[in-house]
Structures are given as structure tokens and as C-alpha cells.
PDB file of N, CA and C in Angstrom:
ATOM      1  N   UNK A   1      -7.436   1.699  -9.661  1.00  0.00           N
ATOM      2  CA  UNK A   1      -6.694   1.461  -8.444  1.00  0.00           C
ATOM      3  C   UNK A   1      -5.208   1.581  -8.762  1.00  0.00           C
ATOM      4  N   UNK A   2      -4.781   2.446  -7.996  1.00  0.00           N
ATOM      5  CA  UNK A   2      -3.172   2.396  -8.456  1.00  0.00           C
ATOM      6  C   UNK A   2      -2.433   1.075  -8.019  1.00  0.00           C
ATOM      7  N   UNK A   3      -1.203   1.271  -8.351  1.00  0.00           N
ATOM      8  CA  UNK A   3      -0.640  -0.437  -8.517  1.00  0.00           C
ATOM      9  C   UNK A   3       0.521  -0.474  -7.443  1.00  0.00           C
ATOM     10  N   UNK A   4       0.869   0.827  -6.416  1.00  0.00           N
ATOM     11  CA  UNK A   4       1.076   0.411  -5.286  1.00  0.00           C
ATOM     12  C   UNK A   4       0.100  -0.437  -4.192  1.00  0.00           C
ATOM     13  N   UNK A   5      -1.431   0.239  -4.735  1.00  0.00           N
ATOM     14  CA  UNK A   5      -2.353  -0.526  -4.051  1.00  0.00           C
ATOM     15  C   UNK A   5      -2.679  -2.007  -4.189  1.00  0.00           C
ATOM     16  N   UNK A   6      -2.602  -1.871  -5.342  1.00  0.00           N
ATOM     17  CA  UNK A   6      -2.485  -3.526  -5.810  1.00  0.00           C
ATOM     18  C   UNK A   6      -1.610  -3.803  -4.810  1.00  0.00           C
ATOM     19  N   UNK A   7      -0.106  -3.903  -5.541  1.00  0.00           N
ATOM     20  CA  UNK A   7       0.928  -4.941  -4.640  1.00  0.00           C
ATOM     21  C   UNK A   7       0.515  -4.978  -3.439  1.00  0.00           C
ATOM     22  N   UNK A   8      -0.228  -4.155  -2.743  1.00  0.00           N
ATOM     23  CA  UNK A   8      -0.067  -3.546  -1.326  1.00  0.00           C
ATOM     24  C   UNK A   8      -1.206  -5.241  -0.749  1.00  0.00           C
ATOM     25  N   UNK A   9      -2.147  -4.956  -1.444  1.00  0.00           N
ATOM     26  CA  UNK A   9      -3.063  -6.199  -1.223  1.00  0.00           C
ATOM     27  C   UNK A   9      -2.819  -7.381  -1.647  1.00  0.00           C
ATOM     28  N   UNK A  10      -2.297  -7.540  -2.472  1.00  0.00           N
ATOM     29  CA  UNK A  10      -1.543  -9.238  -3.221  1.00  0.00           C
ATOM     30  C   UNK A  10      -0.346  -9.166  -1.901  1.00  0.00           C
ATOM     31  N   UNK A  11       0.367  -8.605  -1.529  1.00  0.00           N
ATOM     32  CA  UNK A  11       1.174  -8.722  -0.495  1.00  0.00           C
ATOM     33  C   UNK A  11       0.380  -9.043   0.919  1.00  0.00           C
ATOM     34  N   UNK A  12      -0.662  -8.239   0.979  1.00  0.00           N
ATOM     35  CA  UNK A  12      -1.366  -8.618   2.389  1.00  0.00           C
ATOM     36  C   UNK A  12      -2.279 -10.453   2.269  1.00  0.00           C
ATOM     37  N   UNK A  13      -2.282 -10.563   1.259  1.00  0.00           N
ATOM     38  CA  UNK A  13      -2.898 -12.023   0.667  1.00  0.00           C
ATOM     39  C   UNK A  13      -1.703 -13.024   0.816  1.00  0.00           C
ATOM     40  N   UNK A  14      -0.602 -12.615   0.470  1.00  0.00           N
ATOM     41  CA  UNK A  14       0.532 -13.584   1.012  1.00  0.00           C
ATOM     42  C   UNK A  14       0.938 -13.825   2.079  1.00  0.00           C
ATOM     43  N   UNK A  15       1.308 -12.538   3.382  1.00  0.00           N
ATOM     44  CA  UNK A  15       1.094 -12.600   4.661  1.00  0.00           C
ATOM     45  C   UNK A  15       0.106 -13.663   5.434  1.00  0.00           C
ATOM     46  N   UNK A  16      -1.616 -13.210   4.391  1.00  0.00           N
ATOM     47  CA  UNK A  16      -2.398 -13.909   5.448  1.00  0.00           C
ATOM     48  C   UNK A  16      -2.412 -15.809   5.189  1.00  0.00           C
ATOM     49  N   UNK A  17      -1.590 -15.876   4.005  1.00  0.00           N
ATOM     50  CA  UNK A  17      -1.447 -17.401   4.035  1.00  0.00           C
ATOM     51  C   UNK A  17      -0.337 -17.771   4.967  1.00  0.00           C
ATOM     52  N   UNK A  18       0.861 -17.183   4.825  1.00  0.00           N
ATOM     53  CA  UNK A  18       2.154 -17.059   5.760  1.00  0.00           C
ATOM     54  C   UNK A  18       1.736 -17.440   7.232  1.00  0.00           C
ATOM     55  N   UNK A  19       0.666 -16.651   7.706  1.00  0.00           N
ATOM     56  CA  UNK A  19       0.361 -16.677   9.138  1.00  0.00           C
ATOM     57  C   UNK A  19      -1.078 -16.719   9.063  1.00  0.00           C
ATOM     58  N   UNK A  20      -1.958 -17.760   8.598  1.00  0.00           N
ATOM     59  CA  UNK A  20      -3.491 -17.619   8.580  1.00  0.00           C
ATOM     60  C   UNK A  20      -3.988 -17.574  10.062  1.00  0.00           C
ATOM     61  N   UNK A  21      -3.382 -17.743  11.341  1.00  0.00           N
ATOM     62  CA  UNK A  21      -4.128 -17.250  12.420  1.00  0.00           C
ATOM     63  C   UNK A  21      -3.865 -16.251  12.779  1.00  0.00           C
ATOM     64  N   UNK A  22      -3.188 -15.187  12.236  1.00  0.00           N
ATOM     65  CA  UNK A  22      -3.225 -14.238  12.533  1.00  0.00           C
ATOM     66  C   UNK A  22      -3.941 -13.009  12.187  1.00  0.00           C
ATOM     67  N   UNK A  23      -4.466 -11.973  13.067  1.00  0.00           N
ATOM     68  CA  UNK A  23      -5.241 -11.007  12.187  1.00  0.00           C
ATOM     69  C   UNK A  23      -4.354  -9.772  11.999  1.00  0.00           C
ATOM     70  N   UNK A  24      -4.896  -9.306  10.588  1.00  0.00           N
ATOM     71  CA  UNK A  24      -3.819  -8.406  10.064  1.00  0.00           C
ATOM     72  C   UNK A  24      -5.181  -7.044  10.085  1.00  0.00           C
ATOM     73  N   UNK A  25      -4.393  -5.812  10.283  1.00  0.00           N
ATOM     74  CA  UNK A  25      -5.266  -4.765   9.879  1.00  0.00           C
ATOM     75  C   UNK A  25      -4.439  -4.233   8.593  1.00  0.00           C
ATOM     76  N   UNK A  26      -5.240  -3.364   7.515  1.00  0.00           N
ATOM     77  CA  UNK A  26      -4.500  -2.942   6.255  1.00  0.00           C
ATOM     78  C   UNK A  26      -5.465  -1.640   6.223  1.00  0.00           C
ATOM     79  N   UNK A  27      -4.295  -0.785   6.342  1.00  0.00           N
ATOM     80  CA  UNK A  27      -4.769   0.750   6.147  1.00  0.00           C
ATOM     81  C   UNK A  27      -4.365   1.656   4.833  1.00  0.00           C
ATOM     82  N   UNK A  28      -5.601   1.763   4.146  1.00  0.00           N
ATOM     83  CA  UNK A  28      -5.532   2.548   2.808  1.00  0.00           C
ATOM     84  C   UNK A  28      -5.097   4.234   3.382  1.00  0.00           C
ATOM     85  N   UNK A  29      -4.070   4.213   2.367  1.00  0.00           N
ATOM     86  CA  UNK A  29      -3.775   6.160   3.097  1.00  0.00           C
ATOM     87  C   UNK A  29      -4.257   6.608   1.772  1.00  0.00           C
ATOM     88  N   UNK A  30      -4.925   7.633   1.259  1.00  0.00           N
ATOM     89  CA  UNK A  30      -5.454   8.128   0.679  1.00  0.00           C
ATOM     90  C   UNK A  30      -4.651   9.671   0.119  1.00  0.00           C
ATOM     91  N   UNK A  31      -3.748  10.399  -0.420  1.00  0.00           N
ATOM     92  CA  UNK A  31      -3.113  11.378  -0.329  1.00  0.00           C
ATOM     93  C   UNK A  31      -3.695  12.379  -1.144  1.00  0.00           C
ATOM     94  N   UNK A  32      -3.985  13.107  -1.029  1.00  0.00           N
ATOM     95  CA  UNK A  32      -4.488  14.471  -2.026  1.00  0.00           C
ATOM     96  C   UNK A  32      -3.350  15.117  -2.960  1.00  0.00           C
ATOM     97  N   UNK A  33      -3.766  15.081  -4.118  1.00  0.00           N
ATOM     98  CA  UNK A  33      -2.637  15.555  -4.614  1.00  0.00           C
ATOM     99  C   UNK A  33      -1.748  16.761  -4.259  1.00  0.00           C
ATOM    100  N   UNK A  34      -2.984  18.018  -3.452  1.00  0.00           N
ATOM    101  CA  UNK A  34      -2.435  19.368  -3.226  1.00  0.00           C
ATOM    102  C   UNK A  34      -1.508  18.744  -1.862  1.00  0.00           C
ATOM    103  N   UNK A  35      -1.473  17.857  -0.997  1.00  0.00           N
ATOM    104  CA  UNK A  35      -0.884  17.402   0.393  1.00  0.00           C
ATOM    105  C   UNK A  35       0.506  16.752  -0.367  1.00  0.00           C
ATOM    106  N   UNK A  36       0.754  15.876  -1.102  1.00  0.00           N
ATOM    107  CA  UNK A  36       1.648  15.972  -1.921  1.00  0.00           C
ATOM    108  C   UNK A  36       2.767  16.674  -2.450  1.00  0.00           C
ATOM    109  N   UNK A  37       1.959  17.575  -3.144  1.00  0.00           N
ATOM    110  CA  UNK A  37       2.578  19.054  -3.831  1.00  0.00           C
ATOM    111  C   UNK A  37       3.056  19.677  -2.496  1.00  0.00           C
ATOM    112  N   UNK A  38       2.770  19.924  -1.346  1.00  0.00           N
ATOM    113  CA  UNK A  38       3.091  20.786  -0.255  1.00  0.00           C
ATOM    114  C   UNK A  38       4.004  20.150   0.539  1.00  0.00           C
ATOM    115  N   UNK A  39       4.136  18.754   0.991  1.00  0.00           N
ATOM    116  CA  UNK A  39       4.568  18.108   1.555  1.00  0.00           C
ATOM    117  C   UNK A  39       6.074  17.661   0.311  1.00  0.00           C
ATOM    118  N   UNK A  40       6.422  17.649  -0.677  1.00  0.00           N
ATOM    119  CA  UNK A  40       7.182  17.071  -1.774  1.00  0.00           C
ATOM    120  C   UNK A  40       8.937  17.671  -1.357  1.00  0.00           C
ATOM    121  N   UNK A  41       8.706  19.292  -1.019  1.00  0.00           N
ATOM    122  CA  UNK A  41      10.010  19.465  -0.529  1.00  0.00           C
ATOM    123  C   UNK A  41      10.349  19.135   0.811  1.00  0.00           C
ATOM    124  N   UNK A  42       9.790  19.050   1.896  1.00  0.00           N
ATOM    125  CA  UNK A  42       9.892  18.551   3.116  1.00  0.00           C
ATOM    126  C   UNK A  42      10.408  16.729   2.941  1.00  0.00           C
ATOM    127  N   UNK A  43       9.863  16.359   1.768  1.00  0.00           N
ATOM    128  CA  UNK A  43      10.005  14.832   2.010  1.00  0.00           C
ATOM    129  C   UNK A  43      11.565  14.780   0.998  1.00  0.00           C
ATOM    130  N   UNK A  44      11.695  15.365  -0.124  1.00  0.00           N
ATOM    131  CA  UNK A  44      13.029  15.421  -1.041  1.00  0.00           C
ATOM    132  C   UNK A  44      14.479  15.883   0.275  1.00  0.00           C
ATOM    133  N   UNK A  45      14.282  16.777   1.241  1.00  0.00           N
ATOM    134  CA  UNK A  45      14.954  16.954   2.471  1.00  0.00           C
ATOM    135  C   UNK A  45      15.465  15.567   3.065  1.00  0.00           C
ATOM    136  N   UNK A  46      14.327  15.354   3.572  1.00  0.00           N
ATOM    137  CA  UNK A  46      14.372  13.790   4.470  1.00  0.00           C
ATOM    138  C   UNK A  46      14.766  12.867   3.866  1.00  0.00           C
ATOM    139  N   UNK A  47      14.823  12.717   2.800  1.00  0.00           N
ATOM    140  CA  UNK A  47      15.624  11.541   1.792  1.00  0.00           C
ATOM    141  C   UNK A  47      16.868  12.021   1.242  1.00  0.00           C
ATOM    142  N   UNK A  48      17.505  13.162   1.383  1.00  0.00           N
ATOM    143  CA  UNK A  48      18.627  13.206   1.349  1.00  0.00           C
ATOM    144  C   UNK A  48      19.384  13.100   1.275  1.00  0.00           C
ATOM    145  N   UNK A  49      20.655  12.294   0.504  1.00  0.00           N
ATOM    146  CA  UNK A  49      21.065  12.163  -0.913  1.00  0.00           C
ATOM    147  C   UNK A  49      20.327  11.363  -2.372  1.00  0.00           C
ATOM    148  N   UNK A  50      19.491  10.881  -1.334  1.00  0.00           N
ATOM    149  CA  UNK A  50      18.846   9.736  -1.773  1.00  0.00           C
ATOM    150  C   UNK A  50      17.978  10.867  -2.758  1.00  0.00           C
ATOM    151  N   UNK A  51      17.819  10.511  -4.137  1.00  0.00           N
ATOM    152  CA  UNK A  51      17.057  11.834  -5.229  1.00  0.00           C
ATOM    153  C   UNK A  51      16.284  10.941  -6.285  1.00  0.00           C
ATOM    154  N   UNK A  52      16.328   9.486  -6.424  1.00  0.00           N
ATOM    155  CA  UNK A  52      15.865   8.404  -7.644  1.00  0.00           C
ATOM    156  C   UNK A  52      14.061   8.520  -7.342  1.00  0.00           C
ATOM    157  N   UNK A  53      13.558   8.356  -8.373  1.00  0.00           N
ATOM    158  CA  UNK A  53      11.686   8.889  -8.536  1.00  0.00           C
ATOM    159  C   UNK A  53      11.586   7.811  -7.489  1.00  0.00           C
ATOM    160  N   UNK A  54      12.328   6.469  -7.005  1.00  0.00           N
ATOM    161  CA  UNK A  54      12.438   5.132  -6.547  1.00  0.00           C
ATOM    162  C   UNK A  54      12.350   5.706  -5.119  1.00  0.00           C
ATOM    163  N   UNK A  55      13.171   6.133  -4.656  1.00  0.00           N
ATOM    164  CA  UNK A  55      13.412   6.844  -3.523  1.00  0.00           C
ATOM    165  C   UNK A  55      12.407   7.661  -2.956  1.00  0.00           C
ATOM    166  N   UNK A  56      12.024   8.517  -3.946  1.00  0.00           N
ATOM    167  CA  UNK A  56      10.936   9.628  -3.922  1.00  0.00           C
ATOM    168  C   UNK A  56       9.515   8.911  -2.888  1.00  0.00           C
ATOM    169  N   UNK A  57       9.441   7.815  -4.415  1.00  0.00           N
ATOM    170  CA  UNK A  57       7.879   6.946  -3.903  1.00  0.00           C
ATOM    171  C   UNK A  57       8.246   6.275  -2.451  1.00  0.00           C
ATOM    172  N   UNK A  58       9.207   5.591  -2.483  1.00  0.00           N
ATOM    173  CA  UNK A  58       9.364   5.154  -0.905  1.00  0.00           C
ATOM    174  C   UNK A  58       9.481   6.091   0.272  1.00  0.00           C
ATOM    175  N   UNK A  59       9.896   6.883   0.322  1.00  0.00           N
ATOM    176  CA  UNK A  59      10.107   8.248   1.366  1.00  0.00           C
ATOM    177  C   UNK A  59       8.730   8.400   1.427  1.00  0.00           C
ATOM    178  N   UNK A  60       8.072   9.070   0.207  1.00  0.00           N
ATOM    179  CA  UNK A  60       6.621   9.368   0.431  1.00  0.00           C
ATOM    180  C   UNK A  60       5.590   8.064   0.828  1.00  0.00           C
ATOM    181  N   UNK A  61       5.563   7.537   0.656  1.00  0.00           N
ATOM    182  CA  UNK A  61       4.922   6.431   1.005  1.00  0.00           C
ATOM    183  C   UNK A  61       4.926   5.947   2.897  1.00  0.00           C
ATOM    184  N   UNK A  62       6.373   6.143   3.177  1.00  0.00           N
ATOM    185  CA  UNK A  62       6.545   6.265   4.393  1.00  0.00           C
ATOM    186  C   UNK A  62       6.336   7.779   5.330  1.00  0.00           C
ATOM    187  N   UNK A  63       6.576   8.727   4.464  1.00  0.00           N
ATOM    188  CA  UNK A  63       6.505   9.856   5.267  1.00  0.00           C
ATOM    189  C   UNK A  63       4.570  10.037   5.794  1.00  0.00           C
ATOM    190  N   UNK A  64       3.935   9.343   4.605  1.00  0.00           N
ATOM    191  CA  UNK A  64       2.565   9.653   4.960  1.00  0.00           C
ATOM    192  C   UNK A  64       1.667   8.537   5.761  1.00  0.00           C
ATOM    193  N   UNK A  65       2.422   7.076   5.512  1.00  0.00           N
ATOM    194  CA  UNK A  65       2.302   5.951   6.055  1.00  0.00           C
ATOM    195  C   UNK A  65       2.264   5.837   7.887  1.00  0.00           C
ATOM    196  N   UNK A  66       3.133   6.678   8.096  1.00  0.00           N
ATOM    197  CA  UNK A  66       3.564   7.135   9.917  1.00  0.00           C
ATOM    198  C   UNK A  66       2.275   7.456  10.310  1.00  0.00           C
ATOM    199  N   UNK A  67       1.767   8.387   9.823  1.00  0.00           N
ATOM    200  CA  UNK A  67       0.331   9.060  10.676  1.00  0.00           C
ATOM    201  C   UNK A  67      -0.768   8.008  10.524  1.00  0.00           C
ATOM    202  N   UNK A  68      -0.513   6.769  10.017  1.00  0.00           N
ATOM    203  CA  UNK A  68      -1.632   5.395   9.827  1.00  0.00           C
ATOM    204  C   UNK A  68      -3.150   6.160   9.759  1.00  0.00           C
ATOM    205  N   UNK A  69      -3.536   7.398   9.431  1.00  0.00           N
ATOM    206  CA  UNK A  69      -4.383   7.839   9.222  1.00  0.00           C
ATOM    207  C   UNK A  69      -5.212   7.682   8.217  1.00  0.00           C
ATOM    208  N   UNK A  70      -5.940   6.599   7.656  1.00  0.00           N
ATOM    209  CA  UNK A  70      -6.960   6.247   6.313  1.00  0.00           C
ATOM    210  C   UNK A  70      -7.711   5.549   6.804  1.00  0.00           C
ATOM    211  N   UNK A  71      -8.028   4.825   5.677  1.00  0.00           N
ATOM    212  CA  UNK A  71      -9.475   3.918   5.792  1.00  0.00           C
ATOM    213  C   UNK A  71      -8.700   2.605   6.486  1.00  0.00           C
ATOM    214  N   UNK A  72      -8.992   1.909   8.001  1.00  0.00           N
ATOM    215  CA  UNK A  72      -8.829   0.354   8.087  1.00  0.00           C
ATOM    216  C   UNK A  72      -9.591  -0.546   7.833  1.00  0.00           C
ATOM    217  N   UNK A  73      -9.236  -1.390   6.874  1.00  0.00           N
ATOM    218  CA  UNK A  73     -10.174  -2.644   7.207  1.00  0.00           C
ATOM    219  C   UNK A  73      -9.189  -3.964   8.222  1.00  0.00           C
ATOM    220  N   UNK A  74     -10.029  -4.255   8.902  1.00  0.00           N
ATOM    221  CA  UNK A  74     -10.250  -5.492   9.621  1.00  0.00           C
ATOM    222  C   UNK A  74      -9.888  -6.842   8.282  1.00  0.00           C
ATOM    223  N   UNK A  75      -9.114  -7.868   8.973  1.00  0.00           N
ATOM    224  CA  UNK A  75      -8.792  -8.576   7.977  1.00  0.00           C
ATOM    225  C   UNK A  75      -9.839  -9.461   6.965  1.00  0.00           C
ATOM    226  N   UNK A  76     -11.023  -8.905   7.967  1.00  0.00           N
ATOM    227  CA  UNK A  76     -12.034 -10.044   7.030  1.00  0.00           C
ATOM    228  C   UNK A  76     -13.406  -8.711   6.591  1.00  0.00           C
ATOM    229  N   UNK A  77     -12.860  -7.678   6.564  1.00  0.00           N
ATOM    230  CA  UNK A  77     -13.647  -6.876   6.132  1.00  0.00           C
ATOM    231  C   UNK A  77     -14.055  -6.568   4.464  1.00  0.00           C
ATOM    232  N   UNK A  78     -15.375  -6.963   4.417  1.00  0.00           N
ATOM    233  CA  UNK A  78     -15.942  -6.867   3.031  1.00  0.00           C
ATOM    234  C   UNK A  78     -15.353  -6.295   1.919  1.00  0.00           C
ATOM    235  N   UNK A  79     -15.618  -4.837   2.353  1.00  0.00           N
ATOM    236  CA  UNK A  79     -15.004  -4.574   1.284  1.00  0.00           C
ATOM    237  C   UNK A  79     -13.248  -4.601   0.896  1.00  0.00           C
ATOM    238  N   UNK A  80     -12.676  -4.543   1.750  1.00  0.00           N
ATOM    239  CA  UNK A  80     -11.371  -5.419   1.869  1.00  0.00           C
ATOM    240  C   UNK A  80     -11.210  -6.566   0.831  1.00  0.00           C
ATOM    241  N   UNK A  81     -12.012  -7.686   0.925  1.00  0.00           N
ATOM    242  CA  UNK A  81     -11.955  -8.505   0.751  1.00  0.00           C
ATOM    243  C   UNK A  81     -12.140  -9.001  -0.641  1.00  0.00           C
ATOM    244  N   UNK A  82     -13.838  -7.797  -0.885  1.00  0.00           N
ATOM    245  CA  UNK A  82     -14.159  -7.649  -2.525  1.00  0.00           C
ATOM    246  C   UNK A  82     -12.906  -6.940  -3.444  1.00  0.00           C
ATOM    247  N   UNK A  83     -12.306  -6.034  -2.721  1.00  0.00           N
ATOM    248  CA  UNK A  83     -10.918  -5.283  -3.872  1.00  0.00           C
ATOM    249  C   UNK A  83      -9.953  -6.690  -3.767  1.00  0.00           C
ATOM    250  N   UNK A  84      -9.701  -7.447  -2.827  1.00  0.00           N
ATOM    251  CA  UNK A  84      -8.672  -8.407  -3.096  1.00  0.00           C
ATOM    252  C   UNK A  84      -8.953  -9.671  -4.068  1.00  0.00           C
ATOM    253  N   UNK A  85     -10.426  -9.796  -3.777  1.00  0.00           N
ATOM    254  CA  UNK A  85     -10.469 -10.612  -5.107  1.00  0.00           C
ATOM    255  C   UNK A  85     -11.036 -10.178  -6.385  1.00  0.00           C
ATOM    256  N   UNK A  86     -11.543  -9.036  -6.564  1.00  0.00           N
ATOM    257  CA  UNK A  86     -11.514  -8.707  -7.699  1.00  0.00           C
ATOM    258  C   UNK A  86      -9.783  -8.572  -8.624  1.00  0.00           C
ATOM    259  N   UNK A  87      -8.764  -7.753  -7.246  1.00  0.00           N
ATOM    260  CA  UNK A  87      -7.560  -7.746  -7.699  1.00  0.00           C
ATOM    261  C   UNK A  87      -6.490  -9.364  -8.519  1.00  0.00           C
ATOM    262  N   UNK A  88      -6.891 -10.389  -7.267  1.00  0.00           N
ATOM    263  CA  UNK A  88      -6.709 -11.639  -7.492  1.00  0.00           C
ATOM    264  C   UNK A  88      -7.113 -12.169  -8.863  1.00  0.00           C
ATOM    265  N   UNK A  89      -8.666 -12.096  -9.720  1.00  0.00           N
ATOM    266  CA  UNK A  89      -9.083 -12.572 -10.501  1.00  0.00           C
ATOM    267  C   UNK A  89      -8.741 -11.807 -12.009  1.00  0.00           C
ATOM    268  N   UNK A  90      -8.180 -10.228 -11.330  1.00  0.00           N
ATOM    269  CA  UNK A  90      -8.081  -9.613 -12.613  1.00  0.00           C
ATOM    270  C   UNK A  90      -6.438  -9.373 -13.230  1.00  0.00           C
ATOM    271  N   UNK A  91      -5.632  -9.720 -11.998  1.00  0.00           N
ATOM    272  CA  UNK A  91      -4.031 -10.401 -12.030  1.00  0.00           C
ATOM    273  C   UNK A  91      -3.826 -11.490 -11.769  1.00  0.00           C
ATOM    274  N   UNK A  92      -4.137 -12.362 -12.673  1.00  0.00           N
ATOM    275  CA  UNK A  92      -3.508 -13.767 -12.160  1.00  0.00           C
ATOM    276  C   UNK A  92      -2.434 -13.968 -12.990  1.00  0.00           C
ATOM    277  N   UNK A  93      -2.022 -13.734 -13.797  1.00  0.00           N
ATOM    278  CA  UNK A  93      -0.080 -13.869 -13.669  1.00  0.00           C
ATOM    279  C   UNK A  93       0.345 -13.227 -12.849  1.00  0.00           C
ATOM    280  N   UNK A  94       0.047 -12.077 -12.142  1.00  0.00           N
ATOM    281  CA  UNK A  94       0.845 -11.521 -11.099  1.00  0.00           C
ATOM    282  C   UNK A  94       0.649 -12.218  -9.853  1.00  0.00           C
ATOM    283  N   UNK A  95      -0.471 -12.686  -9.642  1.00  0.00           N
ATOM    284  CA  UNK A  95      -0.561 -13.248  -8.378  1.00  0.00           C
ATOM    285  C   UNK A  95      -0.089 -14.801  -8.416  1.00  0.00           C
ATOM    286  N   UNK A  96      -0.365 -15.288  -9.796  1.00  0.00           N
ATOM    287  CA  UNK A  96       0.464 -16.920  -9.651  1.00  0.00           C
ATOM    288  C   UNK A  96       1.993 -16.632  -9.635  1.00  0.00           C
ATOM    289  N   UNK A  97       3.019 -14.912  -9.997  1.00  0.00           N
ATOM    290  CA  UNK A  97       4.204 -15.626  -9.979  1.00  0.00           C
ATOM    291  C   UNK A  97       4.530 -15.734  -8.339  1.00  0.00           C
ATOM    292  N   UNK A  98       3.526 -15.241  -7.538  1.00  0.00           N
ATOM    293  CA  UNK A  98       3.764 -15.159  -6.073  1.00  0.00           C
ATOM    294  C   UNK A  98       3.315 -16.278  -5.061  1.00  0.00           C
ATOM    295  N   UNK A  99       2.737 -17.139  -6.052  1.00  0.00           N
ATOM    296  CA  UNK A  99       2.491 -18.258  -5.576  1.00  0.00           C
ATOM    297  C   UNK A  99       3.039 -19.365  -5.319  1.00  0.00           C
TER     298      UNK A  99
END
């Protein structure tokens, strides 16, 4: 699992304590590497002066994030739930310094 995905779910685990009546949806975007590769100068454009690998990942992240097009889970959806605590049990210094 890459480790934007991680944070992405240790972050949605902090939210849902933040606001436990609330329901959250969390959408996995999935990117192909060749969509990437094709999409890389269109997105280096749009970030524009902005050129740091830092920059890069955030632009892209958002440029592909807009079309909310992936997998949703529902906040209490299984398998949702199994990646967050497997993530939880297999980072716990990362998740206790957020605690």
C-alpha cells in the first residue's frame, strides 16, 4: 500500500473521531502508471512555477482527485475498515504520534 494511502486513512481515522456523527465517504483513486506518464506534462503546466517532486505529488494528487472517480467506501464499509486496521496495528508509532 503506498504511504500516501496510508496517511490518507490514519487521517480519515482522525476526522472520524473529530466528528464521530458524522459520515465520511473515502475515495481510493487508483492511477495507472501510463495515465500518469501522459497526464505529467499537462499537470508540470498547471503547477507552474511551482517545479519541487513536493509540488509535483500535490498537483497530481489533486489534478486526478477532481474527477472523484475510484473505489468509495461508505464510512463503515468492510473492507475500508479491514485496510484501516490492519494499517492502525501495523503503524502504531505513526498512529500514536497522532493521537
Amino acid at each position: 500500500m503506498a504511504s500516501d494511502r496510508i496517511t490518507s486513512l490514519i487521517g480519515l481515522s482522525e476526522l472520524r473521531k473529530l466528528a464521530p456523527g458524522r459520515k465520511f465517504r473515502y475515495i481510493a483513486i487508483d492511477v495507472p502508471s501510463s495515465a500518469l506518464a501522459s497526464r505529467r506534462p499537462l499537470i508540470e503546466k498547471l503547477i507552474y512555477p511551482q517545479a519541487t517532486v513536493m509540488d509535483l505529488s500535490i498537483g497530481t494528487a489533486l489534478f486526478f482527485g477532481v474527477e472523484a472517480s475510484g473505489k468509495t467506501f461508505s464510512t463503515f464499509d468492510a473492507a475500508l475498515e479491514g485496510s484501516l486496521s490492519a494499517i492502525l496495528e501495523e503503524f502504531p508509532k505513526i498512529y500514536s504520534d497522532f493521537s
